[in-house]
PDB file of N, CA and C in Angstrom:
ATOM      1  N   UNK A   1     166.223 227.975  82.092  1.00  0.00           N
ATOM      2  CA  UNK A   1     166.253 227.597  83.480  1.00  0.00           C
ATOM      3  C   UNK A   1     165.878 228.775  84.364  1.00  0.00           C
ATOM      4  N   UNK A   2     166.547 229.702  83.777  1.00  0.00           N
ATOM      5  CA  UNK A   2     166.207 231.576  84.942  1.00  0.00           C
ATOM      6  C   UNK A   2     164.815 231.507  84.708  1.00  0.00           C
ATOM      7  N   UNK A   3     163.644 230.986  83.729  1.00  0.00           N
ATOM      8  CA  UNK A   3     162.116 231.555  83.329  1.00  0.00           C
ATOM      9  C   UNK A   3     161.540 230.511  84.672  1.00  0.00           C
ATOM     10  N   UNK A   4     161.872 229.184  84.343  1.00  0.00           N
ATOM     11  CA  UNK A   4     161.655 228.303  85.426  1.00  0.00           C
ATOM     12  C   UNK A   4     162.240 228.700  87.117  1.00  0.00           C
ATOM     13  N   UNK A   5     163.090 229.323  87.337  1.00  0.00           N
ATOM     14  CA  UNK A   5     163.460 229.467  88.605  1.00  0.00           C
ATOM     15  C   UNK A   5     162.265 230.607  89.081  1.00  0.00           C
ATOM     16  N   UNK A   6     162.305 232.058  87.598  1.00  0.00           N
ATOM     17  CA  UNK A   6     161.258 232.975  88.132  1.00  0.00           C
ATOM     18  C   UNK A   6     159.670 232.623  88.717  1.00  0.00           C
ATOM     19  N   UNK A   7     159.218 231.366  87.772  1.00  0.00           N
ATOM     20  CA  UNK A   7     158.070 230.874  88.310  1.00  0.00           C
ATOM     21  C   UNK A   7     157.825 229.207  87.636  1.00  0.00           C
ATOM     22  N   UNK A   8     156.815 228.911  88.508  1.00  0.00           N
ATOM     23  CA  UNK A   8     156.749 227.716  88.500  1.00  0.00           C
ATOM     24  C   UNK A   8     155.683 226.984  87.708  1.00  0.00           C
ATOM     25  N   UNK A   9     156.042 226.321  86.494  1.00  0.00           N
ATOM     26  CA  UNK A   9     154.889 226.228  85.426  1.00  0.00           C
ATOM     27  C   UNK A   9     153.241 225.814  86.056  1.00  0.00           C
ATOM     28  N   UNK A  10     153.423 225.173  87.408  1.00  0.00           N
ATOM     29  CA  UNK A  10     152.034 224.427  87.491  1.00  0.00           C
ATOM     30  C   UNK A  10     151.509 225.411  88.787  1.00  0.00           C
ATOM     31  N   UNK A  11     151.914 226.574  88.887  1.00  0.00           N
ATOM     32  CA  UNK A  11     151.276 227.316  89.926  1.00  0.00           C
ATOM     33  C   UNK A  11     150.062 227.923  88.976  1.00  0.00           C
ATOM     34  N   UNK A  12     149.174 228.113  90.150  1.00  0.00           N
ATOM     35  CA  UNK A  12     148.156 228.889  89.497  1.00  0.00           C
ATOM     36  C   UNK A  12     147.330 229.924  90.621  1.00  0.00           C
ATOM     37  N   UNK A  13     147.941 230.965  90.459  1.00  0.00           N
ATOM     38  CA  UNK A  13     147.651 231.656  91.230  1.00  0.00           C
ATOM     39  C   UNK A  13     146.673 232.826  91.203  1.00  0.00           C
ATOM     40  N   UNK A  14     146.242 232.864  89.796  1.00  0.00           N
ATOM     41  CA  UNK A  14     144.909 233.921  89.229  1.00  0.00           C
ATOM     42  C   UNK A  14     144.388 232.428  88.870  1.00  0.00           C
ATOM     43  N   UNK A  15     144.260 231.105  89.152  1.00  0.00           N
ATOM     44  CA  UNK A  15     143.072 230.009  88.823  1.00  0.00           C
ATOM     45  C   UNK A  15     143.485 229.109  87.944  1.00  0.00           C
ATOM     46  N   UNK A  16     144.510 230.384  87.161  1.00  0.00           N
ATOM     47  CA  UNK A  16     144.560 229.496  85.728  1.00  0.00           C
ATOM     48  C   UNK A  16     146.464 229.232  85.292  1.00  0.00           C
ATOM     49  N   UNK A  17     146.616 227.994  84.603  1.00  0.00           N
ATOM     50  CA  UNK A  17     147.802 228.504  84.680  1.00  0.00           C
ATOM     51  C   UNK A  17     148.441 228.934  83.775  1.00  0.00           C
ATOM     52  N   UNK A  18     149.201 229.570  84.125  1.00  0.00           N
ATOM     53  CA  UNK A  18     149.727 231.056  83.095  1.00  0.00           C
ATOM     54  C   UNK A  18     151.258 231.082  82.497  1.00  0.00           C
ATOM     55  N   UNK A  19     152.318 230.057  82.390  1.00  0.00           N
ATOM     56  CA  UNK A  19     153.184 229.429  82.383  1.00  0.00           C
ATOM     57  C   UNK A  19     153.520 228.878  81.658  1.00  0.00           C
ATOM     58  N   UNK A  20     153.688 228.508  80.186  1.00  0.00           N
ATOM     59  CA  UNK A  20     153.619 227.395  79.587  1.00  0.00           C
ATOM     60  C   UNK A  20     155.136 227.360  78.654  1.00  0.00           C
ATOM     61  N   UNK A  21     155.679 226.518  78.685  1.00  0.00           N
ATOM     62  CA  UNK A  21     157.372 226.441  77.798  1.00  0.00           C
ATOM     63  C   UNK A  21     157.212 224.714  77.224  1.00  0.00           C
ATOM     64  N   UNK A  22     157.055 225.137  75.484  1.00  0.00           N
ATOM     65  CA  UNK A  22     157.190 223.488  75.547  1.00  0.00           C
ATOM     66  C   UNK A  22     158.498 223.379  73.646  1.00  0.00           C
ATOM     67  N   UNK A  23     158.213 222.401  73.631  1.00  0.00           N
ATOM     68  CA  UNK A  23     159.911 222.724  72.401  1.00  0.00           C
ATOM     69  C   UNK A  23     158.978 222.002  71.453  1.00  0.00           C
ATOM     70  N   UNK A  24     158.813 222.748  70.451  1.00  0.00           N
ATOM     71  CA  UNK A  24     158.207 222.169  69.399  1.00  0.00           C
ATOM     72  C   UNK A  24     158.874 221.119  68.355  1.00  0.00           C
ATOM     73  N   UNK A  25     158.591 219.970  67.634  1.00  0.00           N
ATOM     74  CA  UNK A  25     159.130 219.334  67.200  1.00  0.00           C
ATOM     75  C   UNK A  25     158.538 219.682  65.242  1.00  0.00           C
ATOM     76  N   UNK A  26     159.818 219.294  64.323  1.00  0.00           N
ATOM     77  CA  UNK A  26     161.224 219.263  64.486  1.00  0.00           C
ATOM     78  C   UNK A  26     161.494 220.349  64.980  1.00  0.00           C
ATOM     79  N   UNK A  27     162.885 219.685  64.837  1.00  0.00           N
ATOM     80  CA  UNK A  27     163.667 221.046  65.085  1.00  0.00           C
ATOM     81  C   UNK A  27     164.259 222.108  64.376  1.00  0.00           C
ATOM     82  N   UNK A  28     163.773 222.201  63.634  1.00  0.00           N
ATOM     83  CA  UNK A  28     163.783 222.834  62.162  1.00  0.00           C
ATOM     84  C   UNK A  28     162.635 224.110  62.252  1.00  0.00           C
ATOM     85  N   UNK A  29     161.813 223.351  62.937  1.00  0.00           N
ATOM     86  CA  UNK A  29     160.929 224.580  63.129  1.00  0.00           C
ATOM     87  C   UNK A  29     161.160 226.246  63.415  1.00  0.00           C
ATOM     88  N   UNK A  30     160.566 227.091  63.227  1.00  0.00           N
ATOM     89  CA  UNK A  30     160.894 228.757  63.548  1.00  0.00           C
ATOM     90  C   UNK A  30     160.992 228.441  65.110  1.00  0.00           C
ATOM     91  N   UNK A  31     161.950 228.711  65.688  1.00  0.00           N
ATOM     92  CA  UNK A  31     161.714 229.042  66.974  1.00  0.00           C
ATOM     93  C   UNK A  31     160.975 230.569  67.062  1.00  0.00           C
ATOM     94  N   UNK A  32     159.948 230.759  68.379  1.00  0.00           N
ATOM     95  CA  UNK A  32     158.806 231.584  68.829  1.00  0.00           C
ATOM     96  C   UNK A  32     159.492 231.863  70.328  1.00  0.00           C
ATOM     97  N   UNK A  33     159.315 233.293  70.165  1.00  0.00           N
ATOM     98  CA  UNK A  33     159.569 233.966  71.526  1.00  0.00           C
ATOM     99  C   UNK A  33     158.597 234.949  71.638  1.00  0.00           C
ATOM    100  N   UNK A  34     158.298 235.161  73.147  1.00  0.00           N
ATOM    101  CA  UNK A  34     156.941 235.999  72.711  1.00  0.00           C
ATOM    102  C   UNK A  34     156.715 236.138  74.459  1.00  0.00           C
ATOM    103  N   UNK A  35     156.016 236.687  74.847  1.00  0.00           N
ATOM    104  CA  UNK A  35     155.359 237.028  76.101  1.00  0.00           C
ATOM    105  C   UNK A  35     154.223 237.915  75.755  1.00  0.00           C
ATOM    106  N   UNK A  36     153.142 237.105  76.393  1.00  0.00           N
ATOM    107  CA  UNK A  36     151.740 237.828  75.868  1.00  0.00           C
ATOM    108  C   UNK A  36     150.479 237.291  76.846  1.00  0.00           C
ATOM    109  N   UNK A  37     149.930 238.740  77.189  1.00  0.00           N
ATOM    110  CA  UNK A  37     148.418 238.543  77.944  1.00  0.00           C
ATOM    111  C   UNK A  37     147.760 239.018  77.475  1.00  0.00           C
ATOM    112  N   UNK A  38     146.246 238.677  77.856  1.00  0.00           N
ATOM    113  CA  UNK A  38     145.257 239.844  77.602  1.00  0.00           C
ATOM    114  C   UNK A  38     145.184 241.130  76.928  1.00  0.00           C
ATOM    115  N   UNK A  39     146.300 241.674  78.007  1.00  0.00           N
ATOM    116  CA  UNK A  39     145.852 243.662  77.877  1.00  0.00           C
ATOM    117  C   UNK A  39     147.270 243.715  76.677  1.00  0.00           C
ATOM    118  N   UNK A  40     148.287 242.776  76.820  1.00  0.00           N
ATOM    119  CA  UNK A  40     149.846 243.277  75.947  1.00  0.00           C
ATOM    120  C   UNK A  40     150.595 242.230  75.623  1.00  0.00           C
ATOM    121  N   UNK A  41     151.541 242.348  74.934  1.00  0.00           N
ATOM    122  CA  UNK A  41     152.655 241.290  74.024  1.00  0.00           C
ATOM    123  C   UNK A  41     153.903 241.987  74.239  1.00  0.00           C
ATOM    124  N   UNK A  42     154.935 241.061  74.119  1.00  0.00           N
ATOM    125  CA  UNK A  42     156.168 241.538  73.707  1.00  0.00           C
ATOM    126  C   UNK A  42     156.944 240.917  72.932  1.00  0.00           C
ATOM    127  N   UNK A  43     157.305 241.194  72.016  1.00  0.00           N
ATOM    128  CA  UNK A  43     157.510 240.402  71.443  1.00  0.00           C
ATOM    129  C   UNK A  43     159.938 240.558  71.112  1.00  0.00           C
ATOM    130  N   UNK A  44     160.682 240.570  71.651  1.00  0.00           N
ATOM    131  CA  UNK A  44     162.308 240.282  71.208  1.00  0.00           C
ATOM    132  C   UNK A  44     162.576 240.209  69.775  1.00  0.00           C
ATOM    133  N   UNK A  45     163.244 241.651  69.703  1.00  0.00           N
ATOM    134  CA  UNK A  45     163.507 241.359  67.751  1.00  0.00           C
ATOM    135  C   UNK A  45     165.178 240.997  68.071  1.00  0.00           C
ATOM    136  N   UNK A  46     166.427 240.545  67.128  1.00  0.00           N
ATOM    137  CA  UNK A  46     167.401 240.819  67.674  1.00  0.00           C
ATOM    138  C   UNK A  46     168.088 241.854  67.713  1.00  0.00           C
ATOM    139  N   UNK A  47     168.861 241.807  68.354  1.00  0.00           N
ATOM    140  CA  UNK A  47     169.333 243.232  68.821  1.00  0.00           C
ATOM    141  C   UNK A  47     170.259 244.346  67.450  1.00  0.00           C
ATOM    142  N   UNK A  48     169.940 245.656  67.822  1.00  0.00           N
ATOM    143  CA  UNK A  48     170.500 246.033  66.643  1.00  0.00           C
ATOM    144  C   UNK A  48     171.718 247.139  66.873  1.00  0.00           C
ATOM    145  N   UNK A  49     172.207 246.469  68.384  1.00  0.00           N
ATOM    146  CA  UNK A  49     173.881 246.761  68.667  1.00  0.00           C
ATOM    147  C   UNK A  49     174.416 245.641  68.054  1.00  0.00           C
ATOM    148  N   UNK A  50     174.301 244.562  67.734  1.00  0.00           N
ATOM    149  CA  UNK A  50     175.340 243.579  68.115  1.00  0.00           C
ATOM    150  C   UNK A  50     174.648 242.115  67.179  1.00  0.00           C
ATOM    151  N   UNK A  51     175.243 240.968  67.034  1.00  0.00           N
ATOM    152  CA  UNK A  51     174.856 240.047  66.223  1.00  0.00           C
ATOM    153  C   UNK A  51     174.532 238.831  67.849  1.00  0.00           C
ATOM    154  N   UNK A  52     175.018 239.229  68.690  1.00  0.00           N
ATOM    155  CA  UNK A  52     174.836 237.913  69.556  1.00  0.00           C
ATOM    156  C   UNK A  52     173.838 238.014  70.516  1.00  0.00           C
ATOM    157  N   UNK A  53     172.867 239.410  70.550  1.00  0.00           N
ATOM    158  CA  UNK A  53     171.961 239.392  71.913  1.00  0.00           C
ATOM    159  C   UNK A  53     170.373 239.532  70.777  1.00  0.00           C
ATOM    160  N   UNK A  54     169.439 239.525  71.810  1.00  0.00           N
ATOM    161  CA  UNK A  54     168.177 239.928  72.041  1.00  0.00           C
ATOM    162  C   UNK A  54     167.902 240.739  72.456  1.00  0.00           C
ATOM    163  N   UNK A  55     167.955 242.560  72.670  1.00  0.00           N
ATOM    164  CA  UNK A  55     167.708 243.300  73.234  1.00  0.00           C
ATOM    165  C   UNK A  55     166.673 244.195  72.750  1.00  0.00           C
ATOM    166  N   UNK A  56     166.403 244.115  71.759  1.00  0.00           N
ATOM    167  CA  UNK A  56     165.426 244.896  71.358  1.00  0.00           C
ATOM    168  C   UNK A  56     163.971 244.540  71.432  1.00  0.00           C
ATOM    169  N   UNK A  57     163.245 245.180  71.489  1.00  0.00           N
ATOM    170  CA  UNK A  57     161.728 244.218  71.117  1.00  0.00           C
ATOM    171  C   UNK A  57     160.396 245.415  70.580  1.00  0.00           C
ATOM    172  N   UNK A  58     159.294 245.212  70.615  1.00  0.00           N
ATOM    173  CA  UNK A  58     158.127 245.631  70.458  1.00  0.00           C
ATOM    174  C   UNK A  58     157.130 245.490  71.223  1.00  0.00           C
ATOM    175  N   UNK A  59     156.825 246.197  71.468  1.00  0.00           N
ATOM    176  CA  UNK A  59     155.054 246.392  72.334  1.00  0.00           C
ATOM    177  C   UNK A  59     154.019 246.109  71.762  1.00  0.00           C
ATOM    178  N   UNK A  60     153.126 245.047  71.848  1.00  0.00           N
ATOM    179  CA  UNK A  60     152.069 245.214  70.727  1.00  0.00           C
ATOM    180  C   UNK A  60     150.696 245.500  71.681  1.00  0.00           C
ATOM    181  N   UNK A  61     149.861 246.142  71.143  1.00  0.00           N
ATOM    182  CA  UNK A  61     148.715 246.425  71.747  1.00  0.00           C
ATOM    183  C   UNK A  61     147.430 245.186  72.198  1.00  0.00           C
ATOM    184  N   UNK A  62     146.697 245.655  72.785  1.00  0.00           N
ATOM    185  CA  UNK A  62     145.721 244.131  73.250  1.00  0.00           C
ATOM    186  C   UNK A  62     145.065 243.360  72.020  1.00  0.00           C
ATOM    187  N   UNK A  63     145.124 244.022  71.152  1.00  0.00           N
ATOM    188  CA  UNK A  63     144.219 243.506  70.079  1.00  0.00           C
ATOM    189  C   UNK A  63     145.457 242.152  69.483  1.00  0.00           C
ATOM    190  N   UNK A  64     146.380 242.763  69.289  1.00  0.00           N
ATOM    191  CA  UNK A  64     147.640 242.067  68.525  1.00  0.00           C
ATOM    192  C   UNK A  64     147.958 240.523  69.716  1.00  0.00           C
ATOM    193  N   UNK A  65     148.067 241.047  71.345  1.00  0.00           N
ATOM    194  CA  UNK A  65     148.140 240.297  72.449  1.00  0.00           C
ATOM    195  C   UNK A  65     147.607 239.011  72.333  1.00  0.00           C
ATOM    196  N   UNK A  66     145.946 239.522  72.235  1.00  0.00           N
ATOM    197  CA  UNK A  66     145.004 238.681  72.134  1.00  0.00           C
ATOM    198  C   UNK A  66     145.592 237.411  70.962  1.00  0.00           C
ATOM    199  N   UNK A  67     145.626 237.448  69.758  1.00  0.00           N
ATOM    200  CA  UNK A  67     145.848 236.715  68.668  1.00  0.00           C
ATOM    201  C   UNK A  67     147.491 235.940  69.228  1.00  0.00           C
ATOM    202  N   UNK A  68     148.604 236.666  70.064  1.00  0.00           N
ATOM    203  CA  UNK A  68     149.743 236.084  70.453  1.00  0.00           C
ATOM    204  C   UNK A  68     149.464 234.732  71.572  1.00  0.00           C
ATOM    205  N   UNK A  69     148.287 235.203  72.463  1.00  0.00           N
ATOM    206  CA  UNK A  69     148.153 234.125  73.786  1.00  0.00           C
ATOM    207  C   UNK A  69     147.419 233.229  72.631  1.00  0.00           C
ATOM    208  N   UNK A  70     146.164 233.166  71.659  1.00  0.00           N
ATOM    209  CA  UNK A  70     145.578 232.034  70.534  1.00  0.00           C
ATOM    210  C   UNK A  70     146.788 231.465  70.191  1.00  0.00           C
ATOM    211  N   UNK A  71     147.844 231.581  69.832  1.00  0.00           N
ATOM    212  CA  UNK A  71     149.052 231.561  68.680  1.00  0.00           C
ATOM    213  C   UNK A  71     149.585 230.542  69.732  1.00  0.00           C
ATOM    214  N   UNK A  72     150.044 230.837  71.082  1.00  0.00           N
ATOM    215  CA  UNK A  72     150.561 230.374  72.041  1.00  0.00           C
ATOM    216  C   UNK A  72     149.945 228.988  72.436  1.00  0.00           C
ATOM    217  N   UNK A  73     148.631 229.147  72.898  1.00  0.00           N
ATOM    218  CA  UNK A  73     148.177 227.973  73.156  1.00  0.00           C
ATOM    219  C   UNK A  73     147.929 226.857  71.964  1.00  0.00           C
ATOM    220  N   UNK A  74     147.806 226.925  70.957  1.00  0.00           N
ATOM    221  CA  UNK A  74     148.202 226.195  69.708  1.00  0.00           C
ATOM    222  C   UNK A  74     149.541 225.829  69.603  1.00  0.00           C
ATOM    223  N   UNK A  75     150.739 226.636  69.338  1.00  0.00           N
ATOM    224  CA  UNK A  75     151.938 226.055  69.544  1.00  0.00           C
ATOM    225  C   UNK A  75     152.139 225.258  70.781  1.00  0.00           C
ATOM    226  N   UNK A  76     151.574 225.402  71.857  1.00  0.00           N
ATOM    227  CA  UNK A  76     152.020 224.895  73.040  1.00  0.00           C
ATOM    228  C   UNK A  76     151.221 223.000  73.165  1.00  0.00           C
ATOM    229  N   UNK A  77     149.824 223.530  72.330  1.00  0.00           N
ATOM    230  CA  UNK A  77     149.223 222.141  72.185  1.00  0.00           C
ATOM    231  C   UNK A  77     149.839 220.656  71.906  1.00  0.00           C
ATOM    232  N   UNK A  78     150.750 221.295  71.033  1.00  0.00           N
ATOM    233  CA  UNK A  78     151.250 220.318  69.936  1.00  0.00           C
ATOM    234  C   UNK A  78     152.828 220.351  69.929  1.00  0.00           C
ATOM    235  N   UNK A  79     153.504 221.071  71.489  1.00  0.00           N
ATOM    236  CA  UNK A  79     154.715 221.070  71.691  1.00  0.00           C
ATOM    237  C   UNK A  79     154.986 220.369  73.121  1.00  0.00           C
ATOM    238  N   UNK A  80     156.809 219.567  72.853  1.00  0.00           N
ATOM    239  CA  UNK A  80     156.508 218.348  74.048  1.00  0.00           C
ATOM    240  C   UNK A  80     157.215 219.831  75.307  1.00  0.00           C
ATOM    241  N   UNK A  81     156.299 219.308  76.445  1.00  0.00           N
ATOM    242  CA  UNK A  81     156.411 220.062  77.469  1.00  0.00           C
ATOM    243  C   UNK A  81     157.873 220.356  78.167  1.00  0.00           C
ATOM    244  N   UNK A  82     158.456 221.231  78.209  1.00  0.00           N
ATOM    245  CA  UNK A  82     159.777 221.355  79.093  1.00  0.00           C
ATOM    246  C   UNK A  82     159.546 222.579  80.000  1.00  0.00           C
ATOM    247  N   UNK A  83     158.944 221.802  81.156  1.00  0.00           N
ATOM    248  CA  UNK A  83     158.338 222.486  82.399  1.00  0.00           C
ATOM    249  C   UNK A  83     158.963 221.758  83.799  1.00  0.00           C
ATOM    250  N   UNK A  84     160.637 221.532  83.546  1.00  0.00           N
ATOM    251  CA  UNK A  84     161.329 221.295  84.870  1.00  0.00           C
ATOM    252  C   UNK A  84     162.347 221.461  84.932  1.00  0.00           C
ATOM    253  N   UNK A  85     163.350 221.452  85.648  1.00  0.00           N
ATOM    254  CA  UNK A  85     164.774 221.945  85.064  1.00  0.00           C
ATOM    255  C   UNK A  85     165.604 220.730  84.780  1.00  0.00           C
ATOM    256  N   UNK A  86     164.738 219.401  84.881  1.00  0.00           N
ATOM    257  CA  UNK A  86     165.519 218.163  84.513  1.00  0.00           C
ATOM    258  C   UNK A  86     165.218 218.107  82.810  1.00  0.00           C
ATOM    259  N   UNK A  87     164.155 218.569  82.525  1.00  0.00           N
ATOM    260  CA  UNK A  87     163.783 218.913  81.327  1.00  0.00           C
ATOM    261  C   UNK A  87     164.779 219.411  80.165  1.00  0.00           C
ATOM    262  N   UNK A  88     165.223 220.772  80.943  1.00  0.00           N
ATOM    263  CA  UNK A  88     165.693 221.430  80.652  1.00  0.00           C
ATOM    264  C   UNK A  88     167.196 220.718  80.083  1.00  0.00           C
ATOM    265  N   UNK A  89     167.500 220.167  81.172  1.00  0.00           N
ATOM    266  CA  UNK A  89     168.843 219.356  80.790  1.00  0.00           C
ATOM    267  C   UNK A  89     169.482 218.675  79.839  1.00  0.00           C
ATOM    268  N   UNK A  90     168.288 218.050  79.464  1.00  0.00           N
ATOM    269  CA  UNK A  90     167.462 216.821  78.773  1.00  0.00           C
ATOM    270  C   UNK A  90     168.027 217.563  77.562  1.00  0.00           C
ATOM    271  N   UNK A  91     167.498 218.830  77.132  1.00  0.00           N
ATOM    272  CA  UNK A  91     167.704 218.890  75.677  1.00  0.00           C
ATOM    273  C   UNK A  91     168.909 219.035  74.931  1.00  0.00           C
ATOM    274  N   UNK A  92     169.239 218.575  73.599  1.00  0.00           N
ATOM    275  CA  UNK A  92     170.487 218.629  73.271  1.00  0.00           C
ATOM    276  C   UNK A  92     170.462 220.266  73.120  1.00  0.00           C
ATOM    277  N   UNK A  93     172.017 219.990  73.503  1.00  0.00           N
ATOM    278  CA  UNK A  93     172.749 221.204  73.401  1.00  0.00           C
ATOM    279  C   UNK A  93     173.697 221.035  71.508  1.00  0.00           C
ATOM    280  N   UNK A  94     173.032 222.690  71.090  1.00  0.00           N
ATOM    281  CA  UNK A  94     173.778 222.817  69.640  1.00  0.00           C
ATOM    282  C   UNK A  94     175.162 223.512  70.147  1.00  0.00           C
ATOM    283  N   UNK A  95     175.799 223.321  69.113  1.00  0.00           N
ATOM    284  CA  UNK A  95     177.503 223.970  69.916  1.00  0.00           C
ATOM    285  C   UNK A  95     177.824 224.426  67.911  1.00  0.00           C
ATOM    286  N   UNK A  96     177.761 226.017  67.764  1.00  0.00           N
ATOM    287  CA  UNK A  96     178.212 226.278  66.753  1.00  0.00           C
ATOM    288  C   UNK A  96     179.724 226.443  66.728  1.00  0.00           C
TER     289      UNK A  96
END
């Protein structure tokens, strides 16, 4: 919901839009975290204070970037869109 509040999936403000969150089906699948353009990637390893966060990550260079935004728009092809915060709602919640 905070990625959606920061911006708004259907703006396009360099032309194109640059935004994309969709939940791949099953659900079994690897979940993918990733942030990636052009020039860089980042990619969240988990964290290696603690068993419950995400704090760590990696930098990957443009070359690596490049192949993350391909990777992206393929997963995103063939994943159902959750680009609202009713969306968001929508999905079941796991409760370990």
């Amino acid at each position: 919901m905070r990625l959606l509040e920061l911006r708004d999936p259907s703006a396009r403000r360099n032309g194109v839009r640059t935004l994309h969150i969709g939940m791949v089906e099953p659900t079994e699948a690897l979940e993918r975290f990733f942030v990636a353009s052009e020039t860089a990637a980042v990619v969240p390893l988990p964290s290696f204070h603690g068993a419950d966060g995400f704090d760590c990550g990696v930098l990957l260079s443009r070359e690596a970037a490049v192949g993350l935004v391909h990777h992206g728009r393929e997963a995103c092809a063939s994943a159902r869109p959750v680009e609202t915060i009713e969306a968001v709602r929508a999905l079941p919640m796991r409760h370990n």
